[in-house]
Structure formats: C-alpha cells, structure tokens
C-alpha atoms as a PDB file:
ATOM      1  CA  UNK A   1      59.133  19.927 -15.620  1.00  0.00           C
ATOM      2  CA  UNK A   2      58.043  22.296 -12.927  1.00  0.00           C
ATOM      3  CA  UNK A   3      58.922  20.413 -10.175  1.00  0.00           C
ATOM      4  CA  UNK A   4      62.645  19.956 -10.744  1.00  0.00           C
ATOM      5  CA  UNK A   5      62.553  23.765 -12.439  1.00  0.00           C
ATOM      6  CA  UNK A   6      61.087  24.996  -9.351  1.00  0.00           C
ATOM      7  CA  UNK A   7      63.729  22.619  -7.008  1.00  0.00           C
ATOM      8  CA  UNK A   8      66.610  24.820  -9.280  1.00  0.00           C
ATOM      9  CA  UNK A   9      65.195  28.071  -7.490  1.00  0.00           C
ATOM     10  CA  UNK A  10      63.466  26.942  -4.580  1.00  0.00           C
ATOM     11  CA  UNK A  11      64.676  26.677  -0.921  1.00  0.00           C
ATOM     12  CA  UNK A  12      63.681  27.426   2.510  1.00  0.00           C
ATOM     13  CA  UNK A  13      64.445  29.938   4.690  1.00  0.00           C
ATOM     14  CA  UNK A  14      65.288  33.209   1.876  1.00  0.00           C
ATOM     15  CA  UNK A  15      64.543  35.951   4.360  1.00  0.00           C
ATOM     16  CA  UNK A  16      66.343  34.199   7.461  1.00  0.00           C
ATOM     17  CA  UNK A  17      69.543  34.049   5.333  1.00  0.00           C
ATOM     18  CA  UNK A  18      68.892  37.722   4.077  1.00  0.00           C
ATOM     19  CA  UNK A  19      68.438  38.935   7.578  1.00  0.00           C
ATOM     20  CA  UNK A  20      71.058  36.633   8.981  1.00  0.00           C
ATOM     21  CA  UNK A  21      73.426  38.406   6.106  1.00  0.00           C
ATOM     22  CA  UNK A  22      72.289  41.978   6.783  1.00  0.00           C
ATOM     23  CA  UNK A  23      72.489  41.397  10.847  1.00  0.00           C
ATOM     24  CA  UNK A  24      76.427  40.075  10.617  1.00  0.00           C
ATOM     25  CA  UNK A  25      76.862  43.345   8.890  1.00  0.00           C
ATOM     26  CA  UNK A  26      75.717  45.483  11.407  1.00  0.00           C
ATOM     27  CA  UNK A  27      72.127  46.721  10.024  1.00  0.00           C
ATOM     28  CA  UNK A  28      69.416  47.454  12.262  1.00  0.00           C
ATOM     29  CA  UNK A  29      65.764  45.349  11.184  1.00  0.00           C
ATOM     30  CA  UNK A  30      63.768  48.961  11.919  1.00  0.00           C
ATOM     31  CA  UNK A  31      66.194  50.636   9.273  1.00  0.00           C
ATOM     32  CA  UNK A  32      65.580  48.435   6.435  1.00  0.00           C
ATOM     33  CA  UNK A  33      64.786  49.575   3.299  1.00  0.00           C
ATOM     34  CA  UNK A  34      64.401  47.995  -0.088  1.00  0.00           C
ATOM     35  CA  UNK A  35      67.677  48.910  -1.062  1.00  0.00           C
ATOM     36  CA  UNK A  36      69.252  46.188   1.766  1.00  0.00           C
ATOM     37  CA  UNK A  37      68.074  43.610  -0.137  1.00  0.00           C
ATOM     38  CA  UNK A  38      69.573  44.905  -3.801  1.00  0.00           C
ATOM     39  CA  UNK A  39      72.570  42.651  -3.929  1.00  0.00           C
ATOM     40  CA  UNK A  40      69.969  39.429  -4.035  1.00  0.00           C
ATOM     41  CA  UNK A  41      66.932  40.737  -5.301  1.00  0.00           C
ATOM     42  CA  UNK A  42      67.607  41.886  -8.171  1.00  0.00           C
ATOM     43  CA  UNK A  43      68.879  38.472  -9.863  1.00  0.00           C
ATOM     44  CA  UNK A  44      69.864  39.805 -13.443  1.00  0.00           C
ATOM     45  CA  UNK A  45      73.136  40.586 -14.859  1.00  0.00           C
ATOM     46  CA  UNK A  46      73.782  44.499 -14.309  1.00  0.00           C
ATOM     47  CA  UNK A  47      71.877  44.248 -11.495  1.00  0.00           C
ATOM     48  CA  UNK A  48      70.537  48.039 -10.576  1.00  0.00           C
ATOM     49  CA  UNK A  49      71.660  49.120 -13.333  1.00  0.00           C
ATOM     50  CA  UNK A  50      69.799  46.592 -15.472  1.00  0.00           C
ATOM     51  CA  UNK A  51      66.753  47.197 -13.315  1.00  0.00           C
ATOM     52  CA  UNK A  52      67.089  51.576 -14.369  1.00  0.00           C
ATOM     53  CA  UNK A  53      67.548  50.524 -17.876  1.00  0.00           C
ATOM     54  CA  UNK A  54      64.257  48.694 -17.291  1.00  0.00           C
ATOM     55  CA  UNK A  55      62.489  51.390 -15.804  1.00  0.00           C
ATOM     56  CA  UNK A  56      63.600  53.400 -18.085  1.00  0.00           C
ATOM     57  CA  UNK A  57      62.394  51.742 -20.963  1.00  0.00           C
ATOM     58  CA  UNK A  58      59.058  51.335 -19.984  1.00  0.00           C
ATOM     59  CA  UNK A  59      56.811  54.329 -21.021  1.00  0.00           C
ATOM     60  CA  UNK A  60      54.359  54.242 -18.328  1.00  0.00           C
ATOM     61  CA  UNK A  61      52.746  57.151 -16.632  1.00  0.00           C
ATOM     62  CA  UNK A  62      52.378  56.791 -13.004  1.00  0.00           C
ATOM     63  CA  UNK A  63      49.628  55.103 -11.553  1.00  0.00           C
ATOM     64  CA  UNK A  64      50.194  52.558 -14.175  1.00  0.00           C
ATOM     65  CA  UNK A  65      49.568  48.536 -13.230  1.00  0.00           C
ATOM     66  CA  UNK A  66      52.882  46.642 -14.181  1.00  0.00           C
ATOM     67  CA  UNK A  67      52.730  42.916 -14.061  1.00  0.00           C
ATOM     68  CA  UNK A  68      56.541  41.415 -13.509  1.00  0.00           C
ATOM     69  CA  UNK A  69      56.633  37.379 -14.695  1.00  0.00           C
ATOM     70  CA  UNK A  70      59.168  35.788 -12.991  1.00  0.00           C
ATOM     71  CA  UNK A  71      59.235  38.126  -9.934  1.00  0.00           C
ATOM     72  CA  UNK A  72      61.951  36.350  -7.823  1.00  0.00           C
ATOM     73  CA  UNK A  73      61.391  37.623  -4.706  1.00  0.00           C
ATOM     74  CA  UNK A  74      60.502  40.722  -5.880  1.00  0.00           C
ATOM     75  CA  UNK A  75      63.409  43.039  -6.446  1.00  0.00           C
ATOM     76  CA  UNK A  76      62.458  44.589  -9.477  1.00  0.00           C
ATOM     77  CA  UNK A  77      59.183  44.483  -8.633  1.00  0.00           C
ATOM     78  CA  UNK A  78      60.402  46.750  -5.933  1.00  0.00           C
ATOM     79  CA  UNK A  79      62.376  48.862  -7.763  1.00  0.00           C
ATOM     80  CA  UNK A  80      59.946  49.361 -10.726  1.00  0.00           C
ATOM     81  CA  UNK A  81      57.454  50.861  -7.925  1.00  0.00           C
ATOM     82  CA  UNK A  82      58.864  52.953  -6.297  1.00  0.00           C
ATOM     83  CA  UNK A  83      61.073  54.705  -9.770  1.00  0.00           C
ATOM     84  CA  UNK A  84      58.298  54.827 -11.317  1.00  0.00           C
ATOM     85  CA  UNK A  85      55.267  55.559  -9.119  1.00  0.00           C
ATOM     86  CA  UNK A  86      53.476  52.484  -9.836  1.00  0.00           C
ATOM     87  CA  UNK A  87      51.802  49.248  -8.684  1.00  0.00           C
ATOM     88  CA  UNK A  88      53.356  46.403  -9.675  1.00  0.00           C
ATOM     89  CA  UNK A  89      52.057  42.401  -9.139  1.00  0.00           C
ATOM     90  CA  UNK A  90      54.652  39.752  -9.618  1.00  0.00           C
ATOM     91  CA  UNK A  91      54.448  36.488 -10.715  1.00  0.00           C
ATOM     92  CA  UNK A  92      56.905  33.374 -10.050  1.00  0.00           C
ATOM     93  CA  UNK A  93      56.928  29.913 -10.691  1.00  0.00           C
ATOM     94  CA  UNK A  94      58.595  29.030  -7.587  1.00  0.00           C
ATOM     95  CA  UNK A  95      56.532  29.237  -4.239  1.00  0.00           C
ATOM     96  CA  UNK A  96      59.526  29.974  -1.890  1.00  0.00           C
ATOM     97  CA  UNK A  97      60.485  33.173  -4.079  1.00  0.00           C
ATOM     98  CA  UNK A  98      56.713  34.810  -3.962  1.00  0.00           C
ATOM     99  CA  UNK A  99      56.692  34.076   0.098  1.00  0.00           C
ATOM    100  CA  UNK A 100      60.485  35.457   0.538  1.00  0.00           C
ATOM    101  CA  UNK A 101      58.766  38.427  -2.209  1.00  0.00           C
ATOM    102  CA  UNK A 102      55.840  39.594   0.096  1.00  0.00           C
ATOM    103  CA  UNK A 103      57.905  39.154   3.252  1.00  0.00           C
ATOM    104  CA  UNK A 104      60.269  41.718   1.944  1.00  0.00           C
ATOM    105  CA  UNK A 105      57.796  43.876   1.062  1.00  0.00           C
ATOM    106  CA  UNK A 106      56.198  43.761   4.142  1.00  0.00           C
ATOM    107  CA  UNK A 107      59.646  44.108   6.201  1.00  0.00           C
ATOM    108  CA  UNK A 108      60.028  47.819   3.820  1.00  0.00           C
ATOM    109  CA  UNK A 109      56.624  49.343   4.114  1.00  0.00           C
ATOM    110  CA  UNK A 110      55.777  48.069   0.218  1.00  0.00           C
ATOM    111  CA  UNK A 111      52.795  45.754   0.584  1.00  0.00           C
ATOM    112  CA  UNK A 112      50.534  48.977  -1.050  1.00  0.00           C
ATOM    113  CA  UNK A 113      52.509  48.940  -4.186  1.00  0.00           C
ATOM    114  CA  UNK A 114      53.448  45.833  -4.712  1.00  0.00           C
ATOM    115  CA  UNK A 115      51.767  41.911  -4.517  1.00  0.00           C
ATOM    116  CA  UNK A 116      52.817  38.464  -5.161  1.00  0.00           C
ATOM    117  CA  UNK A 117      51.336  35.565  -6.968  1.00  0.00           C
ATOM    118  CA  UNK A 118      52.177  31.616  -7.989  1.00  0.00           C
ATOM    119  CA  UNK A 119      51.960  31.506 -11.751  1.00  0.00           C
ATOM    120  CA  UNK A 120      53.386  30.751 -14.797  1.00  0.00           C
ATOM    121  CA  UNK A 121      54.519  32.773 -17.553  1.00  0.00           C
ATOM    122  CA  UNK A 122      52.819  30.665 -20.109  1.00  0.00           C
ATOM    123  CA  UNK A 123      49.467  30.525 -18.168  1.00  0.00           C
ATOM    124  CA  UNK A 124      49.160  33.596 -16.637  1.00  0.00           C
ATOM    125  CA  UNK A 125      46.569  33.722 -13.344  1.00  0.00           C
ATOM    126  CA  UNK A 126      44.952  37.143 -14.618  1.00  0.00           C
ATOM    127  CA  UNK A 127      42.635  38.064 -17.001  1.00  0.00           C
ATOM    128  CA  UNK A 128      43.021  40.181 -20.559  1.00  0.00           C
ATOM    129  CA  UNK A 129      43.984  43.502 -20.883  1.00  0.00           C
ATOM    130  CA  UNK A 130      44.369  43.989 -17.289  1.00  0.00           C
ATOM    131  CA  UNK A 131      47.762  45.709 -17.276  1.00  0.00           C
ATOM    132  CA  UNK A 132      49.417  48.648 -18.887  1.00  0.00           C
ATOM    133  CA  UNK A 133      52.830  47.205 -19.278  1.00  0.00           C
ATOM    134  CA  UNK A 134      54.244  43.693 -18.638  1.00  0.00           C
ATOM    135  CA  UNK A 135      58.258  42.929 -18.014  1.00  0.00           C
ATOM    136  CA  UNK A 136      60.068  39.776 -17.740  1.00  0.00           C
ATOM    137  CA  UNK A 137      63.932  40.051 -16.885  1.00  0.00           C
ATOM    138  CA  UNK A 138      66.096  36.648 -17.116  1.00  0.00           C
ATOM    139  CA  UNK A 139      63.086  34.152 -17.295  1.00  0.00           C
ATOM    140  CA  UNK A 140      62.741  33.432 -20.952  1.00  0.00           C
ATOM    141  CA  UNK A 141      65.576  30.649 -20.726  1.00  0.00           C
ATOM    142  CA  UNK A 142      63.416  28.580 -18.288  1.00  0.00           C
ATOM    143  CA  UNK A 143      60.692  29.064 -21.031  1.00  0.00           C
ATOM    144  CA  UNK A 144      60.709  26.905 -24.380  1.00  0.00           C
ATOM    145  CA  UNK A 145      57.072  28.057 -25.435  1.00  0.00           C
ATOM    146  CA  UNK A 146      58.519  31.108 -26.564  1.00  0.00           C
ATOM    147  CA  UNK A 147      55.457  31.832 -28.501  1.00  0.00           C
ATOM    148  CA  UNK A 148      52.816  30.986 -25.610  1.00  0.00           C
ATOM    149  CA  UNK A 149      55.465  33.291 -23.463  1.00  0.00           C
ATOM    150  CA  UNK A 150      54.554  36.208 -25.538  1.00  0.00           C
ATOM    151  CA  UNK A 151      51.277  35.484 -26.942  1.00  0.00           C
ATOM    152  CA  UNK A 152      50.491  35.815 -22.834  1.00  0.00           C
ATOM    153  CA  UNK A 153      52.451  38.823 -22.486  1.00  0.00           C
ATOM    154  CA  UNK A 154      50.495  40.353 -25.051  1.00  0.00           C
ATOM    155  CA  UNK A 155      46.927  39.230 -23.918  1.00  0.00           C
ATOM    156  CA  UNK A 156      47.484  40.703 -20.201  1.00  0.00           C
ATOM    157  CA  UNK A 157      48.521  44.124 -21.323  1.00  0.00           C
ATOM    158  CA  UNK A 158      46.298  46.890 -22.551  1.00  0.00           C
ATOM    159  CA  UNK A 159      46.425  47.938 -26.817  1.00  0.00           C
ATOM    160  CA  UNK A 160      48.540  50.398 -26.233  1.00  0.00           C
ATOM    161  CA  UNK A 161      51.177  49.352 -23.179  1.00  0.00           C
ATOM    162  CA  UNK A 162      54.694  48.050 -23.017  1.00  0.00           C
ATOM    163  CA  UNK A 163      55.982  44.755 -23.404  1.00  0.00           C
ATOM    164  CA  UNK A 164      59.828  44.466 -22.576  1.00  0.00           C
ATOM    165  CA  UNK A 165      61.401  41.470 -22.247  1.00  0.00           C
ATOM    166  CA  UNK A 166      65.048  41.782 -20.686  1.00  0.00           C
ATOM    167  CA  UNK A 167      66.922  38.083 -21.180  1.00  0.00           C
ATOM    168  CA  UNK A 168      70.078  36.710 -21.471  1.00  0.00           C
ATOM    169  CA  UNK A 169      69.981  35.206 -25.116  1.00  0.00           C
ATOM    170  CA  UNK A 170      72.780  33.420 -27.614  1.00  0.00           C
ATOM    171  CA  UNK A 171      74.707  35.442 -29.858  1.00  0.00           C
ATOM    172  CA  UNK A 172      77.196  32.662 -30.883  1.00  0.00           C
ATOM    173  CA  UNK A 173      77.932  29.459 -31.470  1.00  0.00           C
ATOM    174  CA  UNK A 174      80.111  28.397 -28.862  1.00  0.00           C
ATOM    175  CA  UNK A 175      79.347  25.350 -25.937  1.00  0.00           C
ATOM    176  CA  UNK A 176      77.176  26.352 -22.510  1.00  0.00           C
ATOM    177  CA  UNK A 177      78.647  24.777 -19.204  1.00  0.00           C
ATOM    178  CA  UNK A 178      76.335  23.979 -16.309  1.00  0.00           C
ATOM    179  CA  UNK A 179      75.445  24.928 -13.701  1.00  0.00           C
ATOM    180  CA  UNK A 180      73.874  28.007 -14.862  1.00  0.00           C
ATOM    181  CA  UNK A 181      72.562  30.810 -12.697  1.00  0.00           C
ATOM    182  CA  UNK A 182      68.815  29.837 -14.325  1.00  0.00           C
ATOM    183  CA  UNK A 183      69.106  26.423 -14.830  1.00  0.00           C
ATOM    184  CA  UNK A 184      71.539  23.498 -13.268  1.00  0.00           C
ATOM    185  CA  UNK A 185      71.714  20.857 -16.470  1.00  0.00           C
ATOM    186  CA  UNK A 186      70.784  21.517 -20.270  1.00  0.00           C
ATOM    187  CA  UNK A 187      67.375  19.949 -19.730  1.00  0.00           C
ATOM    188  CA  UNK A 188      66.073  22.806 -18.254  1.00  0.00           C
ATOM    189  CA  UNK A 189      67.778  25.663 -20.417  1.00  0.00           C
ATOM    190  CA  UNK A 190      66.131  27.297 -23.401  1.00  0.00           C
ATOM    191  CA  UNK A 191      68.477  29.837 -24.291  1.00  0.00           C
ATOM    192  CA  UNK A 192      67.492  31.457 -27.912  1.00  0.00           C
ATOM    193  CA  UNK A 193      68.518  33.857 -30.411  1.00  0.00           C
ATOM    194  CA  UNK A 194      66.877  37.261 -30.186  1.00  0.00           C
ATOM    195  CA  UNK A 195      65.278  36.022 -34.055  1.00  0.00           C
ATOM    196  CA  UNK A 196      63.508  33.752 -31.596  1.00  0.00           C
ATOM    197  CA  UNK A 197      62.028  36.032 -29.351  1.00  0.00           C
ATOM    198  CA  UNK A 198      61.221  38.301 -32.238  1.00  0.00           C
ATOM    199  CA  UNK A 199      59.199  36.047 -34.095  1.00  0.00           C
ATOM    200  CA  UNK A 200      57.128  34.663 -31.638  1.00  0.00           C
ATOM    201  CA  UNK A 201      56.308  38.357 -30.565  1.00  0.00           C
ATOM    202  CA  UNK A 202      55.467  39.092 -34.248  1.00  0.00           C
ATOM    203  CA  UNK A 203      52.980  36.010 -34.518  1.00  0.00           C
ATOM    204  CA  UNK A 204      51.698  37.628 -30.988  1.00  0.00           C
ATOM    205  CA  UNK A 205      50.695  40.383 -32.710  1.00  0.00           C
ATOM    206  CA  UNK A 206      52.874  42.409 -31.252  1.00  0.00           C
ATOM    207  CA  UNK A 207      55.427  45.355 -32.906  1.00  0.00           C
ATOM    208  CA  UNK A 208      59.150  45.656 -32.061  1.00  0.00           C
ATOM    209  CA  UNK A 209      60.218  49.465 -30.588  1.00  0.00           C
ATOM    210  CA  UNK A 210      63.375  48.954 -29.688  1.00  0.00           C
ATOM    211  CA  UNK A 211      66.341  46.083 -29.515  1.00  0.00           C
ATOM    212  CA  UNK A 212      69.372  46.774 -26.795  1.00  0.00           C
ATOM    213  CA  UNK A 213      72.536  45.101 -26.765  1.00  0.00           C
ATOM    214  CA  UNK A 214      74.386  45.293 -23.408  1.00  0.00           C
ATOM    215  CA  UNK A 215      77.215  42.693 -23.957  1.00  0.00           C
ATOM    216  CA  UNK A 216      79.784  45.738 -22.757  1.00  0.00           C
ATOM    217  CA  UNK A 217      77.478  45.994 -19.436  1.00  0.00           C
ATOM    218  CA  UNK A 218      77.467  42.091 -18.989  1.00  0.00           C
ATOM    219  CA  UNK A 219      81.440  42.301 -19.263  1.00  0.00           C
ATOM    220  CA  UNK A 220      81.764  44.526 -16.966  1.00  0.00           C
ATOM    221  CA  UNK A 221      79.292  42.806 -14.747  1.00  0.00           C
ATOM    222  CA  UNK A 222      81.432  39.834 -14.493  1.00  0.00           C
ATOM    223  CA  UNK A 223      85.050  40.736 -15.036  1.00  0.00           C
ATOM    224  CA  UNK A 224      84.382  43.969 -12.651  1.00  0.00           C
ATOM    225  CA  UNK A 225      83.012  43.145  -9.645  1.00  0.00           C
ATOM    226  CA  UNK A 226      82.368  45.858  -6.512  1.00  0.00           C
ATOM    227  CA  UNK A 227      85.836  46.360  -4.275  1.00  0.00           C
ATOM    228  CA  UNK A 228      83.177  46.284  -1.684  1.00  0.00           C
ATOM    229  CA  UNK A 229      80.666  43.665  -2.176  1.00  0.00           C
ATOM    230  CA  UNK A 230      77.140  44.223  -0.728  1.00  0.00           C
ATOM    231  CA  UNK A 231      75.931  41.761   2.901  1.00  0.00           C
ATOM    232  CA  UNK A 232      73.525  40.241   0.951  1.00  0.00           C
ATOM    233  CA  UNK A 233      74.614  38.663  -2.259  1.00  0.00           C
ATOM    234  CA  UNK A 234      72.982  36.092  -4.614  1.00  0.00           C
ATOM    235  CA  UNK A 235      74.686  33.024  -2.053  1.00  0.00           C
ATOM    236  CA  UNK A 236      71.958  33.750   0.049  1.00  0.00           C
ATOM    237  CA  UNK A 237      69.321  33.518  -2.716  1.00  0.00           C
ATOM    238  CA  UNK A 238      70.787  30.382  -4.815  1.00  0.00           C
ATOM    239  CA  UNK A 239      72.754  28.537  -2.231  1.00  0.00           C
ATOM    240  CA  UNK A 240      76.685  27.062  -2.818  1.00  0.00           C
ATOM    241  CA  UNK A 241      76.412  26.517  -6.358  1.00  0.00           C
ATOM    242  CA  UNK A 242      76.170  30.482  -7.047  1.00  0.00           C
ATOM    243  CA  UNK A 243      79.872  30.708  -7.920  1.00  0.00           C
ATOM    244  CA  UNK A 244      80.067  28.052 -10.247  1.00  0.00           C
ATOM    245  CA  UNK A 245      77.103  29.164 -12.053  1.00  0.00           C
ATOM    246  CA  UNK A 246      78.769  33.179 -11.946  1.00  0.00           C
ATOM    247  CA  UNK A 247      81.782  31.604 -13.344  1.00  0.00           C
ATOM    248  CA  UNK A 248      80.313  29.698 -16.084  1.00  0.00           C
ATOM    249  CA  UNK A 249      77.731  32.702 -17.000  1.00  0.00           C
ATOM    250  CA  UNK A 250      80.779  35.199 -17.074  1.00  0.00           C
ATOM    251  CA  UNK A 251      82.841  32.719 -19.428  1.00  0.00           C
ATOM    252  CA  UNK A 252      79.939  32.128 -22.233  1.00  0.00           C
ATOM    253  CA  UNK A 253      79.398  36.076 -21.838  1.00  0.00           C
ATOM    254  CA  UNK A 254      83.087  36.785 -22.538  1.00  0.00           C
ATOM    255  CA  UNK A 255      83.635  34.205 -25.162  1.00  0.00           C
ATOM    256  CA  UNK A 256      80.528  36.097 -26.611  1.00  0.00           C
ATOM    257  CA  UNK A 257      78.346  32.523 -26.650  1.00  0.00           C
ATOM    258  CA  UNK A 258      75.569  35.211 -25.206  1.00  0.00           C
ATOM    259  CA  UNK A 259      74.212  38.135 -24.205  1.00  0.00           C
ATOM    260  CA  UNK A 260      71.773  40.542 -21.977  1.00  0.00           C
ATOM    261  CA  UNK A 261      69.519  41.794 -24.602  1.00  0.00           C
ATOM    262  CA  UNK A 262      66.700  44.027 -24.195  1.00  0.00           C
ATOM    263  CA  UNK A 263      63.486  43.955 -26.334  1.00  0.00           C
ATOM    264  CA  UNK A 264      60.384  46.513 -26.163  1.00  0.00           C
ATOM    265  CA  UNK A 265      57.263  45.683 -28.036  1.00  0.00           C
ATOM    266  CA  UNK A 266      53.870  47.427 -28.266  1.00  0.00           C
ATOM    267  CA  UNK A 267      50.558  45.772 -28.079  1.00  0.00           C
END
C-alpha cells in the first residue's frame, strides 16, 4: 500500500519548483520567510486559516513538544511553532515531503523549532507519552486503521495533552470522483463519518472536547478563491493533476458529500 500511497504524494525536486515559483515572482532567497511558502505548505482546505483554527484549538503552553503526523513538508509544522512558541517534530509517510520539510526549515532560520521524520501514523517512530499534544490535519483519509490511528495518537501524548484531529470526513451520501487532492483512485481513500473517528478515539481511551464543523469555510475555500493568487501554489507541491483534484474536492464539498471537521480529544 505504501508504495503507490507514497507515489500519490511523492516527487522530486519540491524546493526547486518552490524556489523556481518564488524567483519568477521577484523574491529575493535572503528574504525568505516561512510565510513564502504558505500557498503550498499548508495543504488543507482553509489553508492559514485552517492552520489558526488549529493553533487555536490546541491548549498548549509554550515550550510545549507538538508532534504533527502527516507533516507534508512542514507547513503547519511551521506555523504551529512559531504561533505558539513551541517545538514541533513532524512525521510523513512520504520521504520527498520530510526532505522538501527540513530544507524549508533550514532556508527560514527554523531548524531549532522544528524536525522531520519518516513514519507512519499507525506506527509511530517515538516512544509513549513523549508529547504534550499531537495534530493530524487531512491525513486520516489515507488511513483505514482508524482505531490504530488514534490508539497511537493517544499513546505518544502525555495524560493530560491535546489530541486534535483536523480531516476532511463524509457528511452525505452522495458519489466521490477521483482524482482527489489525498488520494488518485478509491483504493487508496478512506474517507469516514466523524461517528468513525469518534469511536475509535473512545476505544483509545480518549474523551471528546470539542467537534467543529467548517463546511461554510470549505465553501468559501473553493467557490472563493484569492483575486491575487500566491507564487507558490499547491501545482508546485502535487504536480498537473492539482486542478482536477481542486475541482472534484470543491464539487463533493458543495454537494455536501463532505466536510472539514475538527475534533479535540483529551488523553
């Protein structure tokens, strides 16, 4: 499964086409900041804004260790760091996404505060109760061990912290075209209902805080894009098929086949 998972996300050359992107538009390399990269880093619908709902969900004090599964290459991670005062380690599936991640990071000054490993969400590389809060944003599709997704979540974080899990999931009935932005066929796809989720973190052990909704964000998302979109868009992260998976993703959100929903759990 990994391999043709991974070959859905992975490519060469991430930062060249970032750089390439931000160069054409006229933006000097010793005047980056993580904030050039926003338009393709932060691969979730709402984008910033999803990534400040995020942050401000999470009730961490700084100095708190975050751990990010499915860290792309690295956005949030980024985001989440510097918002909230924290360090946060990200973990991705896809080799090509934790290189482009740490590259990034290193291009901005980040490398303290943030740091990059190959992993899976089901089988995560660190040991229990080593963070205070875990996130995962737009990875639980790719996942259909729900329960092993948050029975992991759970064991990594300390009694006490956060789990949020921030993923598009099925509110209707309705068919799912493909390509989608997280998966290119059905094989691959494990959209669920947020019942799902919730169950699996119950027999985790963990207890539901809070459930958010943002279908009218996700509309917005799609049927209102930026008069001025950024240099560096998701093209440059997923390649030519990026439209026809935005297209698809903005019709099953608007025929209300699914939604960005946002769940925070306690250990």
């Amino acid at each position: 499964m990994s391999g043709t998972l991974e070959s859905h996300y992975g490519s060469d050359g991430i930062v060249d086409r970032i750089l390439a992107a931000l160069a054409e538009a006229g933006t000097d390399a010793s005047s980056l900041t993580p904030d050039s990269f926003a338009g393709a880093d932060e691969f979730h619908i709402g984008g910033r804004k999803g990534s400040e709902i995020v942050a401000d969900l999470l009730e961490i004090e700084p100095g708190s260790r975050i751990i990010d599964l499915g860290s792309g290459i690295g956005g949030p991670a980024r985001f989440l760091a510097r918002a909230k005062d924290v360090h946060v380690t990200g973990v991705d599936l896809t080799p090509e996404f934790v290189e482009a991640a740490s590259v990034l990071s290193e291009l901005v000054g980040m490398s303290d505060k943030v740091d990059f490993h190959v992993g899976s969400a089901t089988n995560i590389p660190f040991s229990d109760d080593s963070f205070d809060a875990a996130t995962m944003i737009h990875v639980g599709m790719n996942i259909a061990e729900k329960a092993v997704m948050m029975s992991e979540m759970a064991r990594v974080t300390q009694a006490g912290g956060t789990v949020l899990v921030y993923d598009v999931m099925r509110i209707g009935s309705g068919s799912i075209s493909y390509p989608m932005p997280w998966s290119s066929s059905p094989e691959f796809s494990f959209l669920d209902t947020q019942e799902s989720y919730m169950h699996a973190a119950s027999e985790a052990g963990l207890d539901l805080v809070s459930v958010y909704d943002h279908s009218e964000m996700a509309k917005s998302f799609f049927n209102d894009p930026p008069s001025n979109p950024p240099a560096v868009n998701l093209g440059h992260l997923m390649g030519t098929e990026m439209p026809k998976m935005f297209a698809n993703a903005k019709e099953a959100v608007n025929a209300g086949v699914m939604s960005p929903i946002i769940l925070t759990f306690k250990v």
